[in-house]
Every structure is written in structure tokens, then in C-alpha cells.
Protein backbone atom coordinates (compact mmCIF):
# COMPACT_ATOMS: atom_id res chain seq x y z
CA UNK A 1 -17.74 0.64 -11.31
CA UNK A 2 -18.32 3.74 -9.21
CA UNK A 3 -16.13 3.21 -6.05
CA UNK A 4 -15.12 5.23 -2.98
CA UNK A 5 -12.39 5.87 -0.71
CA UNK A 6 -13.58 7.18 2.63
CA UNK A 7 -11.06 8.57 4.58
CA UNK A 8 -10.86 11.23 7.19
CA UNK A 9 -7.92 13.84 7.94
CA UNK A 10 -7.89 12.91 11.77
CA UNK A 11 -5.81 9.69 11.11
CA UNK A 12 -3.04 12.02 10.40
CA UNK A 13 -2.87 13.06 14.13
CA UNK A 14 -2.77 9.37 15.47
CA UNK A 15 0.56 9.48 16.77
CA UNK A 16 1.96 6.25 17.66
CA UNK A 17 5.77 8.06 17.87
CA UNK A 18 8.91 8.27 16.48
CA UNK A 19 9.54 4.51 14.76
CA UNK A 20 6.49 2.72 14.92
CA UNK A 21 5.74 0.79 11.89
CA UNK A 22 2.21 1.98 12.68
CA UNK A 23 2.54 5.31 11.59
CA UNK A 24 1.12 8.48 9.40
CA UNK A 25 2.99 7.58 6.28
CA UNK A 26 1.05 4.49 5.69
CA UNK A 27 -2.02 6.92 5.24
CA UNK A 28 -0.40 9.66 3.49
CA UNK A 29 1.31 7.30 0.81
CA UNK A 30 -2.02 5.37 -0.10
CA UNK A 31 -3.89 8.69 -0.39
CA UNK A 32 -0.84 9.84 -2.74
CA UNK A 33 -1.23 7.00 -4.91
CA UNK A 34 -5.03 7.53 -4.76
CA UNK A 35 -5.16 10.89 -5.55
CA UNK A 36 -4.42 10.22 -8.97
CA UNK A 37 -7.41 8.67 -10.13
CA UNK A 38 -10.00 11.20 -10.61
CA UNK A 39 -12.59 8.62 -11.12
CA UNK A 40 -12.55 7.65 -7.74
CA UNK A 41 -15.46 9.19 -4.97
CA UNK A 42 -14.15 10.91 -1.88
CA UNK A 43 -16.03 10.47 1.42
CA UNK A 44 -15.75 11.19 4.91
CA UNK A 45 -16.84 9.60 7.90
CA UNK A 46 -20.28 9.77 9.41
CA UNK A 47 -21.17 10.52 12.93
CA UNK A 48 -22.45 7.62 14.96
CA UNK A 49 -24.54 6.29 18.37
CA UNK A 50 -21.72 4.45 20.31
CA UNK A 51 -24.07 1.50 20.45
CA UNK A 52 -23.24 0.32 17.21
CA UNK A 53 -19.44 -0.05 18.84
CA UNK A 54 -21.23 -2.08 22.13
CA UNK A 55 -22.67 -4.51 19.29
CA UNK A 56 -19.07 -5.79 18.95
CA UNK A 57 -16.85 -4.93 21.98
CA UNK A 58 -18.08 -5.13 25.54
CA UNK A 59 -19.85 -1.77 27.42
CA UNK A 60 -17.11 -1.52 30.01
CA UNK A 61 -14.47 -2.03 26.93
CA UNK A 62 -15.75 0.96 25.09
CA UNK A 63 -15.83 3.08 28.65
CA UNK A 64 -12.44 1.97 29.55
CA UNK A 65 -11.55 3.40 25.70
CA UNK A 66 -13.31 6.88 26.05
CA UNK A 67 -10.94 7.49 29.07
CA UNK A 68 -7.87 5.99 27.45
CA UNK A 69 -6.88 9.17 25.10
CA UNK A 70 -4.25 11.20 26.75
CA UNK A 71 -4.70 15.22 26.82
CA UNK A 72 -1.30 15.39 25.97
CA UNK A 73 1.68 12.51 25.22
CA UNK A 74 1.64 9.05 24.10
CA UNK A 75 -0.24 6.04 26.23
CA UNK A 76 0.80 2.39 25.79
CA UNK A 77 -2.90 0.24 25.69
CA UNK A 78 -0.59 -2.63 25.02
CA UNK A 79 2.92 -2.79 24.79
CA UNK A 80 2.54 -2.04 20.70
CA UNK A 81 -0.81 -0.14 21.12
CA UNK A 82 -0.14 3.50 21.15
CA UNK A 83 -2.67 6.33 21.50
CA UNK A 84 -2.04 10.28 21.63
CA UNK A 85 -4.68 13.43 22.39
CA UNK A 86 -5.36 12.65 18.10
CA UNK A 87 -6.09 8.77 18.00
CA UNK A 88 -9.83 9.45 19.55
CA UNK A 89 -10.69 11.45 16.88
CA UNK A 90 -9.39 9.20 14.81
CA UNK A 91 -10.30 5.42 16.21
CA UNK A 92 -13.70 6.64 15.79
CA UNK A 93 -13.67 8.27 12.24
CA UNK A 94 -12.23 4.98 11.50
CA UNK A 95 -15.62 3.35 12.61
CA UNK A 96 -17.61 6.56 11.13
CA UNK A 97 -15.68 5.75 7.66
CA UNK A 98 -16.61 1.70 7.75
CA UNK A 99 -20.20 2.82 8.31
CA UNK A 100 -20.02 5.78 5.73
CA UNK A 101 -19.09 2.84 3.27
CA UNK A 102 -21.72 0.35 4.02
CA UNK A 103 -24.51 2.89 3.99
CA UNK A 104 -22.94 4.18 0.60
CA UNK A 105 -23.35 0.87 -1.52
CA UNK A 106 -26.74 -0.19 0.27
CA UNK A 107 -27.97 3.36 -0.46
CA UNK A 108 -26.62 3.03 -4.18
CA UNK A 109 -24.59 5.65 -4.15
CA UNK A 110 -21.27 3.62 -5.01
CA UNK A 111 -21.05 -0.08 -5.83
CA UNK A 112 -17.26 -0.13 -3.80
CA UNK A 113 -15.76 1.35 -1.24
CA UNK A 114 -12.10 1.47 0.28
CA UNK A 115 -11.30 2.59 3.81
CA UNK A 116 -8.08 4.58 4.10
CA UNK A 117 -7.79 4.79 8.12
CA UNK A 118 -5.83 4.30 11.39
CA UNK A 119 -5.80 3.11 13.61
CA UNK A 120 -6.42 -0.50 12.66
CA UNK A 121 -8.63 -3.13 13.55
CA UNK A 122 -8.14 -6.96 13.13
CA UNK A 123 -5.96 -7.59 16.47
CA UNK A 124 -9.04 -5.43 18.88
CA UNK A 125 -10.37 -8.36 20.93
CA UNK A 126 -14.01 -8.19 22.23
CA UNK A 127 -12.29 -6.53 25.76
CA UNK A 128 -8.92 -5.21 24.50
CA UNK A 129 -6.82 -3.45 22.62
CA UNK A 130 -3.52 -5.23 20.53
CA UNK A 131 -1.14 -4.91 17.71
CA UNK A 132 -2.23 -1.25 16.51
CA UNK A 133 -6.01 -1.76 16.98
CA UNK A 134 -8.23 -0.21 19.30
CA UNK A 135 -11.53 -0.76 17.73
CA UNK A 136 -12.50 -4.19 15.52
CA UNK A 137 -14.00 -2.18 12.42
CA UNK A 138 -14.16 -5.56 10.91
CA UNK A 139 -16.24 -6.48 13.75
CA UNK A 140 -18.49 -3.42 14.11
CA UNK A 141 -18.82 -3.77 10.19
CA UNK A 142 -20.37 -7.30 10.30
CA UNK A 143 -22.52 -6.87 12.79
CA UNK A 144 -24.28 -3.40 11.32
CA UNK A 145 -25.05 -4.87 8.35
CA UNK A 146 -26.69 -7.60 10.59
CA UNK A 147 -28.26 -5.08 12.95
CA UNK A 148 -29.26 -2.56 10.41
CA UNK A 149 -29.41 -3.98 6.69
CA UNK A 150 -30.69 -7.54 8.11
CA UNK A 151 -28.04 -9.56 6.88
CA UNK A 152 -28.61 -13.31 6.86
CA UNK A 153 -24.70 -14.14 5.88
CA UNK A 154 -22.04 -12.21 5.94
CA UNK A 155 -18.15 -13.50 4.64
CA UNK A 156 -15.27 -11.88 6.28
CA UNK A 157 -12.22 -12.86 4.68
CA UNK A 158 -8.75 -11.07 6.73
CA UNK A 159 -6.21 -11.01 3.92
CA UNK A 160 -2.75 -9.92 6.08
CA UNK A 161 0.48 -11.01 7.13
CA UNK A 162 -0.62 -11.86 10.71
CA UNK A 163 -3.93 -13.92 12.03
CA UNK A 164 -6.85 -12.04 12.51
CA UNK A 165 -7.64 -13.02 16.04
CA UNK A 166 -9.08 -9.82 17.11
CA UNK A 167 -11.87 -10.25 14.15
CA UNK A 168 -11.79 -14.24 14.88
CA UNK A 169 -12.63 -13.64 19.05
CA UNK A 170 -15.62 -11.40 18.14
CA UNK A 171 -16.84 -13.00 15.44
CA UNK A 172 -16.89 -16.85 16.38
CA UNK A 173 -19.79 -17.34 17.92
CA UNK A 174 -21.65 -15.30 15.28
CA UNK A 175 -23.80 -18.05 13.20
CA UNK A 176 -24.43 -15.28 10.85
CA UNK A 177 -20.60 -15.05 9.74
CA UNK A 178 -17.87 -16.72 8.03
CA UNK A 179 -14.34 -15.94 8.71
CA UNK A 180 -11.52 -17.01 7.27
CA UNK A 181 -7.86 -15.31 7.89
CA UNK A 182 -5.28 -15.82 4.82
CA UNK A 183 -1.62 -15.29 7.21
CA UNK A 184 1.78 -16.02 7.81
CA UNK A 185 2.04 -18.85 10.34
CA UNK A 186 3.44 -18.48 13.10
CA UNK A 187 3.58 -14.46 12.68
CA UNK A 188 2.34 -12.35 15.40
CA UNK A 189 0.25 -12.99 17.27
CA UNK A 190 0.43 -17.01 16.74
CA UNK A 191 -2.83 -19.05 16.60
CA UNK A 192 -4.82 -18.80 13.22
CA UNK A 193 -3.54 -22.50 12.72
CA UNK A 194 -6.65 -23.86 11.21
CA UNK A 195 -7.13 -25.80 14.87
């Protein structure tokens, strides 16, 4: 099976600071590991109409995130949300690499892909940023292959120690999608309780 790993250097300058469990190495060890299979196809990101981000998150959410990125320093989104002058570049390769993916096994040119980025994006609500995530890749993935491949039904299955909610509040309404979140209960951030 011919399968990618899209990935983009610009997650290495999301800094989130010194001790964050959020941080650089969780990129640069994957990649490590990677790196040894030569089988595997290397991608990058590709370049995008901000739309596709305002199919999942609100307009003024996506303004308000333009203008968050500092020129210089660290800024708190949330209190475990960190962005520096590096996490733009960076939230949006992360979207760029999702849609890099999709396009690559609809187009035929892999039948698998793997996203190796940061920041991450199950905890981004439809208006806010939480737990690590600015942008809900998840999100924006479901509802491009809606908007642009036509998808009928799509399964999103969030496989992680903590509840999906970010993925869950965008996703709910959607008639088109089935989500299920496989967690730890009660981890952060509570909910996900099959209610």
C-alpha cells in the first residue's frame, strides 16, 4: 500500500515554551521513527482559500485567529493554548497538510496518508481555541470532502486519551457525519460520556 506522511518543517517553530507537554519533540521523534522506512511518500502542505477553514469554525473565529500570533513571545489563547510568531505558519500548514492528504488518495496518488503536525486539533471548538488546538483539522477535513469530493457519509472516529469535544461541537449537527470518540473518562476536558 503506497502511503504518505505529510508533514511540514514549520511545526518545528510552534513554540508552546519551556515544559509544555505540547511541544517540538513530539514531531521530531515521530519523523525519527519515520524516517526509516524508505517506502514511505513524503509530502508537504498545500496552500489554501481560508474559506475552507470558515466551513468549520465561525468567520469572526478565524479573524480573531489571524490577529492572535504574536510578532515576538508566547500568547496564552487559553490557559493551555500557546501560540508564538511560528504557530501561524504552522496552524495553517497543519490544515494545508490534512488537505494535501485528502486530495492525494482521491487523486490516486497514495492509497494512505499520515499527518505529522502541530498544533493539534480535536479540543478547537467552532469559536475557540483549547487544549493545544487552534484549528479543528478533523473538522475542516470532514467537511472538504463534503464540500469538494461530495461526500454522502463520512466516519470520524477520535482515538485519544481525552474526549474529542472540539471535533464533537462542530460536527454534531452534521447529518453527513458519524463521530464517535474512544477516551479516558473523566480525562480532560470531561463530557464524552455517551449522554
Amino acid at each position: 500500500m503506497k502511503t504518505a506522511i505529510v508533514t511540514s518543517k514549520s511545526s518545528l517553530n510552534h513554540n508552546t515554551g519551556s515544559g509544555h507537554p505540547e511541544s517540538i519533540s513530539r514531531v521530531t521523534s515521530i519523523i525519527e521513527k519515520l524516517k526509516k522506512n524508505k517506502k514511505l511518500i513524503w509530502k508537504n502542505p498545500v496552500s489554501f482559500d481560508k474559506d475552507i477553514i470558515r466551513q468549520t469554525h465561525s468567520s469572526s473565529y478565524v479573524d480573531t485567529i489571524e490577529n492572535a500570533f504574536p510578532e515576538k513571545g508566547l500568547v496564552f489563547l487559553d490557559g493551555d493554548t500557546v501560540v508564538s510568531p511560528g504557530s501561524k505558519d504552522a496552524t495553517f500548514d497543519a490544515v494545508g497538510s490534512i488537505l494535501a492528504a485528502i486530495d492525494g488518495i482521491e487523486n490516486k496518488e497514495f492509497e494512505a496518508a499520515h499527518c505529522v503536525t502541530r498544533p493539534p486539533g480535536h479540543h478547537a471548538k467552532k469559536n475557540k481555541a483549547m487544549g493545544f488546538c487552534v484549528i479543528n483539522n478533523i473538522g475542516v477535513a470532514a467537511n472538504y470532502l463534503i464540500s469538494k469530493y461530495k461526500y454522502k457519509k463520512i466516519a470520524v472516529i477520535d482515538w485519544d486519551c481525552h474526549f474529542g469535544n472540539g471535533t464533537y461541537d462542530i460536527l454534531k449537527s452534521n447529518q453527513n457525519v458519524f463521530f464517535s470518540s474512544l477516551h479516558q473518562y473523566p480525562y480532560y476536558p470531561g463530557g464524552g460520556n455517551g449522554a
